[in-house]
C-alpha atoms as a PDB file:
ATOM      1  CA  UNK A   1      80.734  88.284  87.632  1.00  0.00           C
ATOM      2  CA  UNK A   2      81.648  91.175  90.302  1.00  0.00           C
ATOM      3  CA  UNK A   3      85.120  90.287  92.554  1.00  0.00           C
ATOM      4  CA  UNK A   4      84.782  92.412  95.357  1.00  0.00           C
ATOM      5  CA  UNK A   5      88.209  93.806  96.120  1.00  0.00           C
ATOM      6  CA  UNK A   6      89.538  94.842  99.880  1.00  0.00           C
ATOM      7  CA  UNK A   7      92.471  93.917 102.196  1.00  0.00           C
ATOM      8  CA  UNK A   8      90.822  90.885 104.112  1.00  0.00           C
ATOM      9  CA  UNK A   9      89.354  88.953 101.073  1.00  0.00           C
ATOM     10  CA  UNK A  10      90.933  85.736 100.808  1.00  0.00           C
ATOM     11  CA  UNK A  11      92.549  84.743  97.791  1.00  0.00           C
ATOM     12  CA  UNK A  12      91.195  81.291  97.347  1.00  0.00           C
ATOM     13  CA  UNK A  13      87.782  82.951  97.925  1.00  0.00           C
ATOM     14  CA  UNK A  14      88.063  84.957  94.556  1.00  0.00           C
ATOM     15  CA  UNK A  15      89.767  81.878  92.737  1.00  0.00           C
ATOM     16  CA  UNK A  16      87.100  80.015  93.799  1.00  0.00           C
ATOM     17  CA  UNK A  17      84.355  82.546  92.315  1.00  0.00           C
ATOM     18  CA  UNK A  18      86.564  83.090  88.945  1.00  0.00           C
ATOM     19  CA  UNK A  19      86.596  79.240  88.686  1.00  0.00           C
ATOM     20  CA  UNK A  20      83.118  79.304  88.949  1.00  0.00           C
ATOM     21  CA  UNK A  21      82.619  81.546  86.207  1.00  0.00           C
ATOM     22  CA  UNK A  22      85.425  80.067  84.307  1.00  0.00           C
ATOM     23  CA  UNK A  23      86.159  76.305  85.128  1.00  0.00           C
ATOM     24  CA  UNK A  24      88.718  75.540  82.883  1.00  0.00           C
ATOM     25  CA  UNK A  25      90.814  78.670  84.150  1.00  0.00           C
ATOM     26  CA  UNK A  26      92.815  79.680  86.728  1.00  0.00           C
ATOM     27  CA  UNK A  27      93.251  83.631  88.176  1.00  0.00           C
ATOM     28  CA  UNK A  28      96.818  83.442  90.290  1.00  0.00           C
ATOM     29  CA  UNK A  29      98.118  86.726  91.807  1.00  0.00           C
ATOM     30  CA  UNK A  30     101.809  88.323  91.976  1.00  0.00           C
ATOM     31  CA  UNK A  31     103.547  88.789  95.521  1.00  0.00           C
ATOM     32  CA  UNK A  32     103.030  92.706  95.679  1.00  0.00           C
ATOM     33  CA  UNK A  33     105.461  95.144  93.827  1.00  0.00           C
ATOM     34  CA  UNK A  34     108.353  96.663  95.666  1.00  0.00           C
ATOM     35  CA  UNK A  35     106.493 100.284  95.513  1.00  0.00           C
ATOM     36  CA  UNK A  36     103.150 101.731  94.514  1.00  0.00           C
ATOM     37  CA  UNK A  37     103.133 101.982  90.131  1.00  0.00           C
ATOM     38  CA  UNK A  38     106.620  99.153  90.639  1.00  0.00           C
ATOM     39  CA  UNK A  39     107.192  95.853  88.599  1.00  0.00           C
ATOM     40  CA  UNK A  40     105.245  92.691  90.261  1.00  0.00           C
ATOM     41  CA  UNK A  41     107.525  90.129  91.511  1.00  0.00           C
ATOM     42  CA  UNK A  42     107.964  87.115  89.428  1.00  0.00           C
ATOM     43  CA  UNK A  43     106.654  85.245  92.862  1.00  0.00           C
ATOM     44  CA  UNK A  44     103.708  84.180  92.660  1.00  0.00           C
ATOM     45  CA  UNK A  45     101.030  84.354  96.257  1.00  0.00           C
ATOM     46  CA  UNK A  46     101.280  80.333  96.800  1.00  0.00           C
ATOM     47  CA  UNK A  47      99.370  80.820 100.261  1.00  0.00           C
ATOM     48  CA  UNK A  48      95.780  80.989  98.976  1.00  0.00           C
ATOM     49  CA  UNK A  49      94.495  82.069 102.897  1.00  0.00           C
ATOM     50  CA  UNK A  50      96.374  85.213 102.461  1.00  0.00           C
ATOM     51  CA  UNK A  51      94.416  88.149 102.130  1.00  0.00           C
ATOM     52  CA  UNK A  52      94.633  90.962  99.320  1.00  0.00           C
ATOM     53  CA  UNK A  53      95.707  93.490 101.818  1.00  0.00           C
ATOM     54  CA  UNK A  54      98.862  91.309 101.784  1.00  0.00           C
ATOM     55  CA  UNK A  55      99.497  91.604  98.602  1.00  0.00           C
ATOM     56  CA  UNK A  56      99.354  95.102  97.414  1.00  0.00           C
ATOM     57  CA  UNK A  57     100.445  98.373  97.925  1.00  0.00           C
ATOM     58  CA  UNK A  58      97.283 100.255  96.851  1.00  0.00           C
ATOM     59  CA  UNK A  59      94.728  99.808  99.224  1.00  0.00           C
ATOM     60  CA  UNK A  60      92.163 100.621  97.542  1.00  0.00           C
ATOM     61  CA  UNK A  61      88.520  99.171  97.687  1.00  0.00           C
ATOM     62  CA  UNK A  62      85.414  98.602  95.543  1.00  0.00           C
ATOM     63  CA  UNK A  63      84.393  95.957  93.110  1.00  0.00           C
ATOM     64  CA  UNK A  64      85.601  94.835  89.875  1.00  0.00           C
ATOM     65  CA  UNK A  65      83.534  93.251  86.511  1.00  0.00           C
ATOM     66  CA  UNK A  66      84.831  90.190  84.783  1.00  0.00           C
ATOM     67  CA  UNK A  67      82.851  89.213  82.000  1.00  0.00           C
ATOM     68  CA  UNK A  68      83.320  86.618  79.696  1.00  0.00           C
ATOM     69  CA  UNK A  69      84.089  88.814  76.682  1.00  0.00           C
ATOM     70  CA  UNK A  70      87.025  90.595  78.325  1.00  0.00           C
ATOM     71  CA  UNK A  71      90.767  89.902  77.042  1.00  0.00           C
ATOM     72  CA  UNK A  72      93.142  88.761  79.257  1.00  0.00           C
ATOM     73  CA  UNK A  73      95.099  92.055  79.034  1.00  0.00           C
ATOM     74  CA  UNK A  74      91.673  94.201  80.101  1.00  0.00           C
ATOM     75  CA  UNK A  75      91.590  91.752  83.607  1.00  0.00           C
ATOM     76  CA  UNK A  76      95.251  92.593  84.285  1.00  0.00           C
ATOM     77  CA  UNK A  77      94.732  96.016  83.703  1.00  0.00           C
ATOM     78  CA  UNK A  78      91.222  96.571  86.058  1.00  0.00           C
ATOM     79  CA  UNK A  79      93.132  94.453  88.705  1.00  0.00           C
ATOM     80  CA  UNK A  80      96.549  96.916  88.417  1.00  0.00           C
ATOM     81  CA  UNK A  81      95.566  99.784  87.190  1.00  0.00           C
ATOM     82  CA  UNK A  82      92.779 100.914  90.649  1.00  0.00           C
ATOM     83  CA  UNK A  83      93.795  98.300  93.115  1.00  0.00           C
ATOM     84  CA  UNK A  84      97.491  97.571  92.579  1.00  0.00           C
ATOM     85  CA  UNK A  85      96.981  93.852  92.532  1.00  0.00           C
ATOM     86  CA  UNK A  86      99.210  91.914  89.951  1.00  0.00           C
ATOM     87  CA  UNK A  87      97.195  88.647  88.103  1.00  0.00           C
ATOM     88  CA  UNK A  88      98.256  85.717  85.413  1.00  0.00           C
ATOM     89  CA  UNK A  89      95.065  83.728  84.263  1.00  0.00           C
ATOM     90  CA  UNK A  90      96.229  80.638  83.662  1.00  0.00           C
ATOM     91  CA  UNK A  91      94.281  77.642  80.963  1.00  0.00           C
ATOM     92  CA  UNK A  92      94.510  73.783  82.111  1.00  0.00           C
ATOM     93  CA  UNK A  93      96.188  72.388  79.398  1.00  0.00           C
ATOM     94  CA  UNK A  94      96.072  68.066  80.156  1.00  0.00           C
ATOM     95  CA  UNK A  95      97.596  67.989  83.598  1.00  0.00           C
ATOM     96  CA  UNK A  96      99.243  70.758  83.323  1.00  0.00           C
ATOM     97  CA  UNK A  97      98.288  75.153  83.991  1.00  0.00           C
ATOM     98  CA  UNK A  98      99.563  76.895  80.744  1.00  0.00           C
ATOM     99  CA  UNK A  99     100.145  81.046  81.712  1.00  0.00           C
ATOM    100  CA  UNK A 100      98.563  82.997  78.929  1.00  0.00           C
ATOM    101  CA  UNK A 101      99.546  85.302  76.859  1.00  0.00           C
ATOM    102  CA  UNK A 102      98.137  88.629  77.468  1.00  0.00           C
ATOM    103  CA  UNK A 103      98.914  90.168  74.318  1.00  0.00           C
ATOM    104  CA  UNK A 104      96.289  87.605  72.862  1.00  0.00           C
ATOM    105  CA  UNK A 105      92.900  89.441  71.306  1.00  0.00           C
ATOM    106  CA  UNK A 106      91.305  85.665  72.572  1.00  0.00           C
ATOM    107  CA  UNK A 107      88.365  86.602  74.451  1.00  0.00           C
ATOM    108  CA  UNK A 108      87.847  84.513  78.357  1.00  0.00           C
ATOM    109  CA  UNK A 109      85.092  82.763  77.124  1.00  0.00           C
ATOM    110  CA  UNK A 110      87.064  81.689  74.143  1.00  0.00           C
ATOM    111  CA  UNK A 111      90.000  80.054  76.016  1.00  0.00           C
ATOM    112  CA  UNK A 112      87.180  78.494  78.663  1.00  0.00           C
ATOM    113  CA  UNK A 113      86.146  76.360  76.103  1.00  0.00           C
END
């Protein structure tokens, strides 16, 4: 799957296409840090009509690659590390989203199923 990343894509429009891909997860994004290379805000973007351009300092665009053998820790870093864009990918758990752990070695596919 290729998320296209620039400052008037819609957030629901990429959680919609990650969902897609991955229907038992959830890709939520940080309000943007304070500076360009600063710590994401514990907030989380609850408006999912705001744009990306709202929520990063870097405005960097081009596309990124999710595939289903990536870590959780290799999305946060593509989404950080060129286009200054915080993400959690979170796993419905019975009624309930569960954040997860980033330090895991579980691959997306694996926690899809």
């Amino acid at each position: 799957m290729n998320i296209d990343i620039n400052d008037h894509r819609k957030i629901y429009s990429i959680q919609h296409d990650f969902n897609a891909a991955f229907p038992n997860l959830k890709i939520e994004f940080h309000a943007k840090p304070h500076k360009s290379g600063g710590v994401a805000s514990d907030k989380m973007v609850e408006t999912a009509s705001k744009t990306l351009g709202q929520c990063r300092v870097e405005h960097n665009k081009g596309t990124i690659t999710v595939t289903p053998n990536m870590t959780i820790e290799e999305i946060k870093q593509n989404f950080s590390d060129v286009y200054g864009l915080s993400v959690n990918i979170t796993k419905k758990v019975g009624n309930n989203w569960v954040k997860l752990d980033s330090n895991h070695h579980l691959t997306l596919a694996d926690h899809n199923k």
